[in-house]
PDB file of N, CA and C in Angstrom:
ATOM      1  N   UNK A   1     -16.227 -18.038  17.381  1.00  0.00           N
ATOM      2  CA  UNK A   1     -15.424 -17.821  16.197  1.00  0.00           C
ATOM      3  C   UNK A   1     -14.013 -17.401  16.606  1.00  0.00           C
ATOM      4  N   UNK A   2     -13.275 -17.838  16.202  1.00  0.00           N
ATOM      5  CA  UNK A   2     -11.495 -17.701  16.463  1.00  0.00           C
ATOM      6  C   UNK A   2     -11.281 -16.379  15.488  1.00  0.00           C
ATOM      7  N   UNK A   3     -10.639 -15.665  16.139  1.00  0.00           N
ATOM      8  CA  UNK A   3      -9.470 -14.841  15.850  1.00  0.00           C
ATOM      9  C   UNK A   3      -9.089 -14.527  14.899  1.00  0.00           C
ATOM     10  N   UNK A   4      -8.879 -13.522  13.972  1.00  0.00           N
ATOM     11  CA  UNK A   4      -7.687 -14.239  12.937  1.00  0.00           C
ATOM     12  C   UNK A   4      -6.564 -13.684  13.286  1.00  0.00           C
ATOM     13  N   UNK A   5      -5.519 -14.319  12.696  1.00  0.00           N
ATOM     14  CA  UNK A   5      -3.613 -14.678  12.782  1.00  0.00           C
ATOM     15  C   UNK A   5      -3.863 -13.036  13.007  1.00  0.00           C
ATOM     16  N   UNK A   6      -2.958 -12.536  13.569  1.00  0.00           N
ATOM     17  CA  UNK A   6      -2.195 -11.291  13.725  1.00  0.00           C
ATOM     18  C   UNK A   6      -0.881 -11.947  13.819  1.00  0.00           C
ATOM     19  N   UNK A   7      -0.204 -11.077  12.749  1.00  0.00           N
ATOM     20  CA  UNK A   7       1.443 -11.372  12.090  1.00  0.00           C
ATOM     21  C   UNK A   7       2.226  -9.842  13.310  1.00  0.00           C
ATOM     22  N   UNK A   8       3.084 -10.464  13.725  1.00  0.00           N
ATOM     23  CA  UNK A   8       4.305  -9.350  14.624  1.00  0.00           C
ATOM     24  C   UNK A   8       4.756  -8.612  13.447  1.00  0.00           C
ATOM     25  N   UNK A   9       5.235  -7.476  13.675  1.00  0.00           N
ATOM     26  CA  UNK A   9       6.062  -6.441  12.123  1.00  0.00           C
ATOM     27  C   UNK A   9       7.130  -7.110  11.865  1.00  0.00           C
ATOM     28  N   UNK A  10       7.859  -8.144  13.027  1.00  0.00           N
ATOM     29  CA  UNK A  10       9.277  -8.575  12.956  1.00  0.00           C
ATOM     30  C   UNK A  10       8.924  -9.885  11.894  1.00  0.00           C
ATOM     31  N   UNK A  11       7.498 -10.508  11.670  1.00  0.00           N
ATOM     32  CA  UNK A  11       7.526 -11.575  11.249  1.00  0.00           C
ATOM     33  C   UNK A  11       6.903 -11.106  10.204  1.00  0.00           C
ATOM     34  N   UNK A  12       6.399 -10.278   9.834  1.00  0.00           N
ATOM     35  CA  UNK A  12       5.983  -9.691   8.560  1.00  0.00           C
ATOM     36  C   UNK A  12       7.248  -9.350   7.846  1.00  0.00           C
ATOM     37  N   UNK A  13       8.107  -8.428   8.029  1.00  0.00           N
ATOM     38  CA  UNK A  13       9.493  -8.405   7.686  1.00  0.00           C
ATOM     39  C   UNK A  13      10.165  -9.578   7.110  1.00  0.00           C
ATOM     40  N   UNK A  14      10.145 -10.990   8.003  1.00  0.00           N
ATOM     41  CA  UNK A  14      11.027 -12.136   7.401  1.00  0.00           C
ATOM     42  C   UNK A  14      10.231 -12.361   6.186  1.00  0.00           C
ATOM     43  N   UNK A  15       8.891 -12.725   6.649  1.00  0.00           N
ATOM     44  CA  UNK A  15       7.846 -12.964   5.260  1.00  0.00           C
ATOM     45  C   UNK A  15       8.173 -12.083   3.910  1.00  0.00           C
ATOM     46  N   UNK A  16       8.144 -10.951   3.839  1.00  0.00           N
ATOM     47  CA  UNK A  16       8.449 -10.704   2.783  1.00  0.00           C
ATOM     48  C   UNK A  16       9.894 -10.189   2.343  1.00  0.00           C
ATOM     49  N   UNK A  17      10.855 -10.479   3.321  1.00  0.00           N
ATOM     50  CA  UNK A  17      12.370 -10.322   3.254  1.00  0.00           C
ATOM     51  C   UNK A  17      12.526  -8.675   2.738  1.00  0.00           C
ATOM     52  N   UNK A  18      12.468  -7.635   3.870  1.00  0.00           N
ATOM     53  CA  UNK A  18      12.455  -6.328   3.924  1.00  0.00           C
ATOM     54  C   UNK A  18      13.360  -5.750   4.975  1.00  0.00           C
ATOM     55  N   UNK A  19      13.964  -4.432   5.372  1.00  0.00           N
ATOM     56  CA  UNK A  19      14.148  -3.793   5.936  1.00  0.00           C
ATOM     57  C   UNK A  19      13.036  -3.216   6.742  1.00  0.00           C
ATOM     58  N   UNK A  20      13.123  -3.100   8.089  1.00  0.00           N
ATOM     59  CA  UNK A  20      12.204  -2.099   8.665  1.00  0.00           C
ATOM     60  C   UNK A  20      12.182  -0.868   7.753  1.00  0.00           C
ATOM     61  N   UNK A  21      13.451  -0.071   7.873  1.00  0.00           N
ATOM     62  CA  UNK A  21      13.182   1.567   7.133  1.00  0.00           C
ATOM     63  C   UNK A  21      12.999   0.944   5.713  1.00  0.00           C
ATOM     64  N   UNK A  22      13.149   0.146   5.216  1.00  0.00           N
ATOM     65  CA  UNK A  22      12.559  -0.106   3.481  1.00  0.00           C
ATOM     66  C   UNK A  22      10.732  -0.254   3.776  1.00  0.00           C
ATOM     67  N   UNK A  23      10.570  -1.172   4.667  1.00  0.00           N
ATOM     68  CA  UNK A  23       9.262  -1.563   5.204  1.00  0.00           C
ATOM     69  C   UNK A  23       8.317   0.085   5.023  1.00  0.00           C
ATOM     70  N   UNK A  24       8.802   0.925   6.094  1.00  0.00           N
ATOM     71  CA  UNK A  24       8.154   2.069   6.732  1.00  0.00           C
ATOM     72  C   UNK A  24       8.495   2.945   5.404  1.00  0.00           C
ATOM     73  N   UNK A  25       9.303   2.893   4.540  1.00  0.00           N
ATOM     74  CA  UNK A  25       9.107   3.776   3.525  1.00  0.00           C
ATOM     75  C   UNK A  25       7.947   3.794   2.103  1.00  0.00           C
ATOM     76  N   UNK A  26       7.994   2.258   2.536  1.00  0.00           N
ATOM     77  CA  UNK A  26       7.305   1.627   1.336  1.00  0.00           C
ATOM     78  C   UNK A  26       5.274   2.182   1.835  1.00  0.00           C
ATOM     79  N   UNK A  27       4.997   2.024   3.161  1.00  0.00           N
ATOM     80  CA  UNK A  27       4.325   2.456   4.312  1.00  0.00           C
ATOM     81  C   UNK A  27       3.841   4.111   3.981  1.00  0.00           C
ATOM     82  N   UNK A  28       4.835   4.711   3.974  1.00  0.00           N
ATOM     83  CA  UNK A  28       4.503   6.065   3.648  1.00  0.00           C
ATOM     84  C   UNK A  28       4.480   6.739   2.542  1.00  0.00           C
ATOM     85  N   UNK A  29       4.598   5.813   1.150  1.00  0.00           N
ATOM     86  CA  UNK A  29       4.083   5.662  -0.153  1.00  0.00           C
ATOM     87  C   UNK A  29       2.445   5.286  -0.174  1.00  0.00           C
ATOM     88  N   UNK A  30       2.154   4.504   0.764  1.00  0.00           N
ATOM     89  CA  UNK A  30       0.675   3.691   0.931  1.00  0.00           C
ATOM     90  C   UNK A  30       1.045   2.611   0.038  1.00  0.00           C
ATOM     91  N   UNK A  31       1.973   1.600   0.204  1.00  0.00           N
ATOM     92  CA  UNK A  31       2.008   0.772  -0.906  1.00  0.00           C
ATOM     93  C   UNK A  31       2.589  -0.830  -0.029  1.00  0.00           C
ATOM     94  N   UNK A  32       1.920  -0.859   1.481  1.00  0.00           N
ATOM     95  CA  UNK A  32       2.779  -1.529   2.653  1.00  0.00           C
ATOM     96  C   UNK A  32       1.408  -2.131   2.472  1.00  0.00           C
ATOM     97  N   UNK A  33       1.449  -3.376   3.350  1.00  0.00           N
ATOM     98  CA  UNK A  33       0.229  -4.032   3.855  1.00  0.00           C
ATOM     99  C   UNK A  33      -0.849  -3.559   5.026  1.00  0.00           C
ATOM    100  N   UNK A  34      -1.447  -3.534   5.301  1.00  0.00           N
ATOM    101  CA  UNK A  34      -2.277  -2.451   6.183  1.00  0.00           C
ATOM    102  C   UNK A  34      -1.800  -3.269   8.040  1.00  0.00           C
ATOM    103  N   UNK A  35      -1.891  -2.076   8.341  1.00  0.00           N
ATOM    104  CA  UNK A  35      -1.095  -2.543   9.887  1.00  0.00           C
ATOM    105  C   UNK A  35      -2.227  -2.046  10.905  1.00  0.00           C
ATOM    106  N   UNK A  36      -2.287  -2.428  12.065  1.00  0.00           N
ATOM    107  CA  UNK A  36      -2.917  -2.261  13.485  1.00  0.00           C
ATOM    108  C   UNK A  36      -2.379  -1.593  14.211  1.00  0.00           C
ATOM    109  N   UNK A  37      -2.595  -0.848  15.141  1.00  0.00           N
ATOM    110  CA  UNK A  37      -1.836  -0.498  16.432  1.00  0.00           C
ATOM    111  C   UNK A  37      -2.816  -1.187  17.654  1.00  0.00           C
ATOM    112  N   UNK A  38      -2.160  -1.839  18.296  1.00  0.00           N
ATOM    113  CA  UNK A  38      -3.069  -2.098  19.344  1.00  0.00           C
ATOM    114  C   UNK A  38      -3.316  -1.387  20.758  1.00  0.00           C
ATOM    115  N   UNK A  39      -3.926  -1.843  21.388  1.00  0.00           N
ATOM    116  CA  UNK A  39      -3.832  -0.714  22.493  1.00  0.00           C
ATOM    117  C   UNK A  39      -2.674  -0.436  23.300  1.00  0.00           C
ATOM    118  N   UNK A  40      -1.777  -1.678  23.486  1.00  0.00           N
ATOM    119  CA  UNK A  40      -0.839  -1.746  24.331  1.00  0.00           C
ATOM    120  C   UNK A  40       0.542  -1.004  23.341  1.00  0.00           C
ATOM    121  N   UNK A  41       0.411  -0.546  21.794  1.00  0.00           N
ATOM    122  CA  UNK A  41       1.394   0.264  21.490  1.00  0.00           C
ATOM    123  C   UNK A  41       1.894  -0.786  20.302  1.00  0.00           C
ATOM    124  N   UNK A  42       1.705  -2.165  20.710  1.00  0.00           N
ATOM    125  CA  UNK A  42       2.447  -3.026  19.321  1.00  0.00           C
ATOM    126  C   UNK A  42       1.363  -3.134  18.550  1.00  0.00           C
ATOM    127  N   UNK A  43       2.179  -3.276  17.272  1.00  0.00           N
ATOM    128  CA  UNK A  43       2.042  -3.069  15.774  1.00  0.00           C
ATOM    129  C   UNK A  43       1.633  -4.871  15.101  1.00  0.00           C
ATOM    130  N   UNK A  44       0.528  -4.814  14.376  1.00  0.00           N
ATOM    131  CA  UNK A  44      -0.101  -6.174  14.020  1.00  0.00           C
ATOM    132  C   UNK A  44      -0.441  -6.230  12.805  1.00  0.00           C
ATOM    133  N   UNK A  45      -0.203  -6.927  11.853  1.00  0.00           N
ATOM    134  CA  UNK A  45      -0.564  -7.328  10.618  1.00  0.00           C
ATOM    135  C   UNK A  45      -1.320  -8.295  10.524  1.00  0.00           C
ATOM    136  N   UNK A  46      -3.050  -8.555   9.892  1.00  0.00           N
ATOM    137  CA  UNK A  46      -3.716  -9.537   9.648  1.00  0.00           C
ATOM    138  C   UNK A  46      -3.095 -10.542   8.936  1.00  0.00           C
ATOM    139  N   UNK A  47      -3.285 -12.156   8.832  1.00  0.00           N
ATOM    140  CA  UNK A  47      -2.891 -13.057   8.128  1.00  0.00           C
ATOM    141  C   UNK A  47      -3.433 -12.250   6.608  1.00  0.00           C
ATOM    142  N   UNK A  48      -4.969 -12.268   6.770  1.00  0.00           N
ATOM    143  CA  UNK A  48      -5.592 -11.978   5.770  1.00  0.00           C
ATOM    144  C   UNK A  48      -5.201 -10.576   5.073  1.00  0.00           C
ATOM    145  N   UNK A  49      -4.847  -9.480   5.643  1.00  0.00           N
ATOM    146  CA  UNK A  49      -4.363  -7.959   4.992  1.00  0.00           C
ATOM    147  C   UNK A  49      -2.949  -8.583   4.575  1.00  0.00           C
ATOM    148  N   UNK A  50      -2.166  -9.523   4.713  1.00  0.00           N
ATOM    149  CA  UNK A  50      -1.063  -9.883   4.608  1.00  0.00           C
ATOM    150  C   UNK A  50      -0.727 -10.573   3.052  1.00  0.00           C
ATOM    151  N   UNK A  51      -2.109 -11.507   3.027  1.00  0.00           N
ATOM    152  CA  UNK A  51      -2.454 -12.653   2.081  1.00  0.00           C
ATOM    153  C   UNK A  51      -2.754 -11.308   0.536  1.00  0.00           C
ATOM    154  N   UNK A  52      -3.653 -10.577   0.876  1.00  0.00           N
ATOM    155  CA  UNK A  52      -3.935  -9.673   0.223  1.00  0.00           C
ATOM    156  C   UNK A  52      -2.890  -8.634  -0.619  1.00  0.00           C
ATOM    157  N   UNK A  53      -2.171  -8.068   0.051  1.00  0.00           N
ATOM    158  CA  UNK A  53      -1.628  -7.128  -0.332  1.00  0.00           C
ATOM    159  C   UNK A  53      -0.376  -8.271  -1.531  1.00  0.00           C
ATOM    160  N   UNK A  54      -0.233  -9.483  -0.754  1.00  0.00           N
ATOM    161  CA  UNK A  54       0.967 -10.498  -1.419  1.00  0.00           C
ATOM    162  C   UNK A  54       0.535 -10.546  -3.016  1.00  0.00           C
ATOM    163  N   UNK A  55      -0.965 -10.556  -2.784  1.00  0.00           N
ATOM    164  CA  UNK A  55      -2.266 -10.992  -4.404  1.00  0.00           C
ATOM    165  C   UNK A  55      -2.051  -9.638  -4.783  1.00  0.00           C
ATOM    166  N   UNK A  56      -1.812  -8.191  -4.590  1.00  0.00           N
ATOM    167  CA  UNK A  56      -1.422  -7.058  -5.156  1.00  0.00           C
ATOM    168  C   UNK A  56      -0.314  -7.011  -5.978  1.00  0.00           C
ATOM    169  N   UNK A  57       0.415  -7.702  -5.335  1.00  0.00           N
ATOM    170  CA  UNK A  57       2.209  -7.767  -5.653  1.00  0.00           C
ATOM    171  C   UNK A  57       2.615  -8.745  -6.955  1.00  0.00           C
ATOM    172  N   UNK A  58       1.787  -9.543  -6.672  1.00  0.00           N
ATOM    173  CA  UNK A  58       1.861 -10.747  -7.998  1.00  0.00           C
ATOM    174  C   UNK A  58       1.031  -9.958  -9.016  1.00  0.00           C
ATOM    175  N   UNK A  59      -0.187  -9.716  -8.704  1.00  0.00           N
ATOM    176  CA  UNK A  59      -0.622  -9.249 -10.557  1.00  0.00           C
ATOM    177  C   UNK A  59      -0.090  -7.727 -11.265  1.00  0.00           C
ATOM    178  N   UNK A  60       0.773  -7.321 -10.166  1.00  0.00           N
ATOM    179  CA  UNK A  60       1.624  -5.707 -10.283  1.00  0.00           C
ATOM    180  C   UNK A  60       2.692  -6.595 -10.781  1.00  0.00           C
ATOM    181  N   UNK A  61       3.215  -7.621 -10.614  1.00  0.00           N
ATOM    182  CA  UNK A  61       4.527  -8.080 -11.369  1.00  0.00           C
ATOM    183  C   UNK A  61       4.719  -8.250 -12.838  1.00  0.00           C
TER     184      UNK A  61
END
């Protein structure tokens, strides 16, 4: 079974056209997409936690 997508924070950012500190504020509301830390220290967003939180955003509109 493959993987799923892990999104970079830098490409999560273009995706939803954000600021890092807008990003990380929105983050410490609890209102960000759910993130990873991996072992090596970088930061990962699921395709799927990504897809999700987007389906939050539309029926909150």
């Amino acid at each position: 079974m493959a993987r799923p997508k892990a999104l970079k924070l830098r490409e999560v950012l273009e995706e939803i056209d954000m600021s890092r500190a807008a990003f990380y504020r929105m983050r410490a509301r609890g209102k960000a997409p759910k993130l990873v830390k991996l072992p090596n220290g970088h930061i990962r967003c699921h395709r799927s936690d990504l897809d999700a939180w987007w389906a939050t955003r539309e029926t909150a509109a």
